[in-house]
C-alpha atoms as a PDB file:
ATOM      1  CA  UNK A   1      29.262  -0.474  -0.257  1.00  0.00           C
ATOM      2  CA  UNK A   2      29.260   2.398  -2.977  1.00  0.00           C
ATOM      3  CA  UNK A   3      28.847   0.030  -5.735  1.00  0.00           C
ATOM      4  CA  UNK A   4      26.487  -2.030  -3.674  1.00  0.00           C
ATOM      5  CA  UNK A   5      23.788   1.191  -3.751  1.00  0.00           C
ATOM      6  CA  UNK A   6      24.929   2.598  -7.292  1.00  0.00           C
ATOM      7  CA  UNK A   7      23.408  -1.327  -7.933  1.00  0.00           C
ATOM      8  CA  UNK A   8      20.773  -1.133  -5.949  1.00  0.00           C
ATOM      9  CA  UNK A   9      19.830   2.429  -7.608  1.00  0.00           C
ATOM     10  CA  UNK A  10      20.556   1.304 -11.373  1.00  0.00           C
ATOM     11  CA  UNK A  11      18.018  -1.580 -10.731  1.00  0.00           C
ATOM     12  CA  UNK A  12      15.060   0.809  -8.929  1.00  0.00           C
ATOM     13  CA  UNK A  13      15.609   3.260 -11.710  1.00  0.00           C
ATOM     14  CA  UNK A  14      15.145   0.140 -14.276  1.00  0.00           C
ATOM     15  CA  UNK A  15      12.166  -1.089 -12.795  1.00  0.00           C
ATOM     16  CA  UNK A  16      10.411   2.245 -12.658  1.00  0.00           C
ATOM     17  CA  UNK A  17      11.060   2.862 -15.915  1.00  0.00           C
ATOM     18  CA  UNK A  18       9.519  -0.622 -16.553  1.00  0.00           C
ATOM     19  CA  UNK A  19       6.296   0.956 -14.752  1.00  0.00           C
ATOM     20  CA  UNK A  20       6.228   4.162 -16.632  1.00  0.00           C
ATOM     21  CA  UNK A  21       5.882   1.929 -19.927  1.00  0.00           C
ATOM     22  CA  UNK A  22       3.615  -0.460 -18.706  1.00  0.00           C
ATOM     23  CA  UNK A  23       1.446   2.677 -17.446  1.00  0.00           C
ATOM     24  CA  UNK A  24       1.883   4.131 -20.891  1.00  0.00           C
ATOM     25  CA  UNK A  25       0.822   0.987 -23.237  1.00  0.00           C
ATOM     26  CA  UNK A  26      -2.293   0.643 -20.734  1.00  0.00           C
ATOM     27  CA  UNK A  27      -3.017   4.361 -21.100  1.00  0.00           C
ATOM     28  CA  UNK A  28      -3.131   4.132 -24.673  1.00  0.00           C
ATOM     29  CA  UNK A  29      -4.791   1.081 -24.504  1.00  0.00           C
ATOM     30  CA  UNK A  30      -7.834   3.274 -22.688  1.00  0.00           C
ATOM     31  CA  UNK A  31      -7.581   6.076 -24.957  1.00  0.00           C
ATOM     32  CA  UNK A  32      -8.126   3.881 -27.951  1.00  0.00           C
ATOM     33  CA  UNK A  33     -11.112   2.456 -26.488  1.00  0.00           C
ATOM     34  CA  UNK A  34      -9.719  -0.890 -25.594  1.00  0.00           C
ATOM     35  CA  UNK A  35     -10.420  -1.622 -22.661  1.00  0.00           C
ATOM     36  CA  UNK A  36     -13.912  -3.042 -21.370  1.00  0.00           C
ATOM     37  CA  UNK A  37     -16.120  -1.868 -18.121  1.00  0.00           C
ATOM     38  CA  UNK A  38     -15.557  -3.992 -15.016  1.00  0.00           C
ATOM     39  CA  UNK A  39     -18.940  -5.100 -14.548  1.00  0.00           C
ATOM     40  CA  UNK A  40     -17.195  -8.096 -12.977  1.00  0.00           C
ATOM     41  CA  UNK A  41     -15.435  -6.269 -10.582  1.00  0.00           C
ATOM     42  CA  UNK A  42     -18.725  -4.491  -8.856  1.00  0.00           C
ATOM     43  CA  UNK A  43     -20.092  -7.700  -8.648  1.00  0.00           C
ATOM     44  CA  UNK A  44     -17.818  -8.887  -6.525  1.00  0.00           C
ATOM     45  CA  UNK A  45     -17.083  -6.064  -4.745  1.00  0.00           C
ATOM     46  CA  UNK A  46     -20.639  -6.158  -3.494  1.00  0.00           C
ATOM     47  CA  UNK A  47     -20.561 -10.096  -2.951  1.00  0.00           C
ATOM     48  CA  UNK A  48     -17.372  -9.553  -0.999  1.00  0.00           C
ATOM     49  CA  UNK A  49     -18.511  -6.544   0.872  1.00  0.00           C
ATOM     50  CA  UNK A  50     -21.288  -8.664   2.594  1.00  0.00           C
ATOM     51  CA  UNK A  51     -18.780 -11.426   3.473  1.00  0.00           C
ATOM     52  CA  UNK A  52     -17.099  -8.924   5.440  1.00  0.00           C
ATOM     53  CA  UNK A  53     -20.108  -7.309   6.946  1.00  0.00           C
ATOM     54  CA  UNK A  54     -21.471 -10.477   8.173  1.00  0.00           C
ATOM     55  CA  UNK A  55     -17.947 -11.491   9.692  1.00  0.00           C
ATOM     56  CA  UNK A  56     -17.337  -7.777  10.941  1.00  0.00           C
ATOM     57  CA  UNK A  57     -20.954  -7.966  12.650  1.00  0.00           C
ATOM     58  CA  UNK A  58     -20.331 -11.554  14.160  1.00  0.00           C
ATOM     59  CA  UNK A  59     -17.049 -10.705  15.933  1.00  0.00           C
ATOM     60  CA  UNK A  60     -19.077  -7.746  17.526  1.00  0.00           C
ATOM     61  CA  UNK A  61     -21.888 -10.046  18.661  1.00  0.00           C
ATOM     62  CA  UNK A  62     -18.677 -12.267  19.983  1.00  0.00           C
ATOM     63  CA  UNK A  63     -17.254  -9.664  21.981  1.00  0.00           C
ATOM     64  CA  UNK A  64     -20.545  -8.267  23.307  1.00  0.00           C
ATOM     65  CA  UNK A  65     -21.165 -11.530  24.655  1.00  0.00           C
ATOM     66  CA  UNK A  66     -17.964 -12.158  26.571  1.00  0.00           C
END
């Protein structure tokens, strides 16, 4: 069971430290100017947002009507 966790710990600790440098290389990736605007993104953000609004606001017509 001890070596089971020690394991289990040796492989979070791994994977973290996996994270830290993938954090770092995009960090520097930033810094250097790399890294465009997501103009995409917003887009659709917004074109998702109303998907949502108009399925959020037909449930509610749904339930008033029941």
């Amino acid at each position: 069971m001890a070596q089971t966790r020690m394991r289990l710990f040796g492989e979070r600790e791994r994977h973290l430290a996996s994270l830290d440098a993938a954090l770092a290389r995009e960090m520097a990736d930033v810094e250097a100017g790399c890294v465009q605007p997501a103009g995409r993104f917003v887009e659709l953000t917004d074109r998702y947002k109303c998907f949502v609004e108009a399925a959020y606001s037909a449930r509610l017509q749904e339930r008033d009507e029941l």
